[in-house]
Protein backbone atom coordinates (compact mmCIF):
# COMPACT_ATOMS: atom_id res chain seq x y z
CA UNK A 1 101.77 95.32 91.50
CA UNK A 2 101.42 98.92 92.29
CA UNK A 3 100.63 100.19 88.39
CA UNK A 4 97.34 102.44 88.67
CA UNK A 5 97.25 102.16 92.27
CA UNK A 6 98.86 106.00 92.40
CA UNK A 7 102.11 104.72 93.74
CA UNK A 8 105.26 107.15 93.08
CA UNK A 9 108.73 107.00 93.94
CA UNK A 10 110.15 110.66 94.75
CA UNK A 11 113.80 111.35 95.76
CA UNK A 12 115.47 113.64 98.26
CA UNK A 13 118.96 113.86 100.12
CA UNK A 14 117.66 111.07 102.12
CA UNK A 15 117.35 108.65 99.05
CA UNK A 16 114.45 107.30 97.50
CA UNK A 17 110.71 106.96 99.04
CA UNK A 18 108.42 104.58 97.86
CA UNK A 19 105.02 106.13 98.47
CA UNK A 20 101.43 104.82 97.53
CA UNK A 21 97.43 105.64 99.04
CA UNK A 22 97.01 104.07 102.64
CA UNK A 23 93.40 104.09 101.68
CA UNK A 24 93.55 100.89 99.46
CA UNK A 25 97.12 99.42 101.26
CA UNK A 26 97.04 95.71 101.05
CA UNK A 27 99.33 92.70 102.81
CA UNK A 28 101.05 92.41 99.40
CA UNK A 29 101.32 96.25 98.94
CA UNK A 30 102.65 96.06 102.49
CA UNK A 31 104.88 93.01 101.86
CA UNK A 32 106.55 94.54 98.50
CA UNK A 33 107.22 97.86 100.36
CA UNK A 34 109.03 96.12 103.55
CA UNK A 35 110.87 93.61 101.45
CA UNK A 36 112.57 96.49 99.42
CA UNK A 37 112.63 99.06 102.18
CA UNK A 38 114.05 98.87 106.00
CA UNK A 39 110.77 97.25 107.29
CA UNK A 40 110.16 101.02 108.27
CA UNK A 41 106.33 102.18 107.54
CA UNK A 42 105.43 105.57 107.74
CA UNK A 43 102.12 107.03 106.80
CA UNK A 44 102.02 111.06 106.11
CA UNK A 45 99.35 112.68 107.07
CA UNK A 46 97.94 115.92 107.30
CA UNK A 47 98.52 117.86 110.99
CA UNK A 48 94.93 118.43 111.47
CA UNK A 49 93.69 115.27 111.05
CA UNK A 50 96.52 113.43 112.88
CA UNK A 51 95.31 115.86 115.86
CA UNK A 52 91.21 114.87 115.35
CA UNK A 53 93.06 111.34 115.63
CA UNK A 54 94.73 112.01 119.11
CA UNK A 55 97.75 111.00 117.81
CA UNK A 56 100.55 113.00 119.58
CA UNK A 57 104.22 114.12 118.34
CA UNK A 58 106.99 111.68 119.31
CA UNK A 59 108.70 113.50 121.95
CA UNK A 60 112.77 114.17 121.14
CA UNK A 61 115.37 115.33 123.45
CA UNK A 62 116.67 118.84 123.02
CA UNK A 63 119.91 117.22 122.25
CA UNK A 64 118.74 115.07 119.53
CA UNK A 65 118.75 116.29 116.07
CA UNK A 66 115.43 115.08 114.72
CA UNK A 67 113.90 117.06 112.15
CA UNK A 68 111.63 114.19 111.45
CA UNK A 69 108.08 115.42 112.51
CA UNK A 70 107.09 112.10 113.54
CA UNK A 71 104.05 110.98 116.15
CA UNK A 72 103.56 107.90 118.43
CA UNK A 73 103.23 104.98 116.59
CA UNK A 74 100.05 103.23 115.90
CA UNK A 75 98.23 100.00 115.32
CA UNK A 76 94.61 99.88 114.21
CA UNK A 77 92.45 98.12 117.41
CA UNK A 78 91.83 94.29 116.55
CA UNK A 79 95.54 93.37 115.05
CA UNK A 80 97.41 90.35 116.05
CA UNK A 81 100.84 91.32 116.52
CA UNK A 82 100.81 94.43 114.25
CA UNK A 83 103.89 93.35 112.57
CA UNK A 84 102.59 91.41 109.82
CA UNK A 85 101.37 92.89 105.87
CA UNK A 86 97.70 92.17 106.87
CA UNK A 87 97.93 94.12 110.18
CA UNK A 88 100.11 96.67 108.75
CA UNK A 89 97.63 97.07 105.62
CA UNK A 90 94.45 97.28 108.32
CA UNK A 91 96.52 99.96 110.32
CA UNK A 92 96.82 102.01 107.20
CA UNK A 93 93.55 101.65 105.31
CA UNK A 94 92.33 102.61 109.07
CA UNK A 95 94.27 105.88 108.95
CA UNK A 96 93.35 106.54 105.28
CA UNK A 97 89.71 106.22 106.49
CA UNK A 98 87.77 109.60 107.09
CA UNK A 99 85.68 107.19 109.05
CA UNK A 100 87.83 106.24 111.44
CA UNK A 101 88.20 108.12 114.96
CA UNK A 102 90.58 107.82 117.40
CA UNK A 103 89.36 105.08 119.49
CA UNK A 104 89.85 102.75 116.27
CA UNK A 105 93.73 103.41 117.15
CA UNK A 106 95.73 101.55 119.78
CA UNK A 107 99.27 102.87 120.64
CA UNK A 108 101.96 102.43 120.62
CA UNK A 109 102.26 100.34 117.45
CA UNK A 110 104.05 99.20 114.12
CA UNK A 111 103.08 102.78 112.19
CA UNK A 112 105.26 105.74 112.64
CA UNK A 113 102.80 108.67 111.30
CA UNK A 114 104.81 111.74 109.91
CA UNK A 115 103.08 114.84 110.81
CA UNK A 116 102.72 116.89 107.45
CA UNK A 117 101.17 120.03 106.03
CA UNK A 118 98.00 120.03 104.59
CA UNK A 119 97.68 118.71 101.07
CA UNK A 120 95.35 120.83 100.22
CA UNK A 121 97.38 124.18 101.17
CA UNK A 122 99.99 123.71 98.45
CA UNK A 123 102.73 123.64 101.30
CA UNK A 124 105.84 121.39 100.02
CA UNK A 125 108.48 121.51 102.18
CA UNK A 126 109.51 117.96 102.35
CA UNK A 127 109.58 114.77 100.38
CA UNK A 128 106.82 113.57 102.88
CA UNK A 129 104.75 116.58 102.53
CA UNK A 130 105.20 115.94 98.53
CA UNK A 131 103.92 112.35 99.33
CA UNK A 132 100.84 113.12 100.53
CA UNK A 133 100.33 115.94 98.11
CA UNK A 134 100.72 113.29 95.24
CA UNK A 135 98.37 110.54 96.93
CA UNK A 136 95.62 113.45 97.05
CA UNK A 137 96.62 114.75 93.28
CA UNK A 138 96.24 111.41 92.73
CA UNK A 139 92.43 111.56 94.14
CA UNK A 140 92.83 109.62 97.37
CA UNK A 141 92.17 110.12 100.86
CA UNK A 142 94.84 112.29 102.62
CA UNK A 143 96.81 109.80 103.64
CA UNK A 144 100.05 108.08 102.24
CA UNK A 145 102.33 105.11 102.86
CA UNK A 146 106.12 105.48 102.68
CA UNK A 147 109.09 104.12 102.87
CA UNK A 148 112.78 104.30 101.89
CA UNK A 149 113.95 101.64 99.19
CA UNK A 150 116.81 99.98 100.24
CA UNK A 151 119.44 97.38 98.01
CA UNK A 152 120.17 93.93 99.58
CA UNK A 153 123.12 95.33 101.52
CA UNK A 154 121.18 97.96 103.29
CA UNK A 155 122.17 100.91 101.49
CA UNK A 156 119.59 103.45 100.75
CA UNK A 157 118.51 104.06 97.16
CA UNK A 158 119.55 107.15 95.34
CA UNK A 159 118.08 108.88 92.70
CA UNK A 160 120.48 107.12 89.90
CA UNK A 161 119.13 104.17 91.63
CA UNK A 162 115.68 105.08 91.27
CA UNK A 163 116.31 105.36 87.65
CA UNK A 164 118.62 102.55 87.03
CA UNK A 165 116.88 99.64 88.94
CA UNK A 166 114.27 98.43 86.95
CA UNK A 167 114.75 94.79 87.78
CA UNK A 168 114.29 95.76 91.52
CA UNK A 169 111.64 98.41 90.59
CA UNK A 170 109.93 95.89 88.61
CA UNK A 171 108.06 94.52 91.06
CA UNK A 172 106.64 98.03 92.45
């Protein structure tokens, strides 16, 4: 399903991350990655052009912990619902367009955007910053789709997982 389409799956103390190029997402892409993940969606993308985007950061409480860098959550203008694989895929082949401009967003939505260094400074500092440097290794547009894989009883895959599943990662 994924083979050749630059999909990875990279590991952290968070679990595993399913990541692929937004670019190119489609419903099936977008229906594998939420049947085998929390239904959670994120796309990393650069800082700069989430900014040209007008997306802004997710405000958090000073007494929150969040370390996440996430933004307000987006839907590309001209969904349905936003909740299904097509309107999912349109939202992120919309933000994995260097065509698209801000007013081709509506928010809030079914995206969560993850604000992340630029690919193209080298900067790795987090699994998502590693996803978007592999989509644009990988010779896509700077933006990536992600999402933690999760086993039928909602625990989070861990790296031994990631290894040892390939009836589950089969289908990725």
């Amino acid at each position: 399903m994924f083979a050749g389409a630059g999909a990875h799956i990279l590991t952290d103390a968070g679990g595993a991350l399913l990541v692929f190029p937004a670019q190119h997402a489609t419903a099936r892409q977008i229906g594998l990655a939420v049947r085998f993940s929390s239904g959670l969606l994120h796309a990393c993308m650069p800082s700069t052009r989430l900014d040209e985007l007008r997306i802004p950061d997710q405000p958090v409480l000073a007494t929150e912990r969040s370390t996440l860098p996430l933004t307000v959550t987006v839907d590309a203008v001209g969904v349905t619902t936003g909740i299904s694989g097509a309107d999912r895929a349109l939202t992120m082949r919309t933000l994995g367009s260097a065509s698209s401009t801000d007013a081709d967003l509506a928010r809030p939505g079914h995206i969560s955007p993850i604000r992340c260094k630029g690919a193209a400074c080298g900067e790795v500092d987090t699994v998502w910053d590693a996803a978007l440097s592999l989509v644009v290794r990988d010779g896509f547009y700077p933006a990536a789709v992600a999402c933690r894989l999760m086993h039928d009883d909602g625990e989070i895959f861990d790296d031994d997982d990631a290894r040892a599943s390939p009836t589950r990662l089969d289908y990725l």
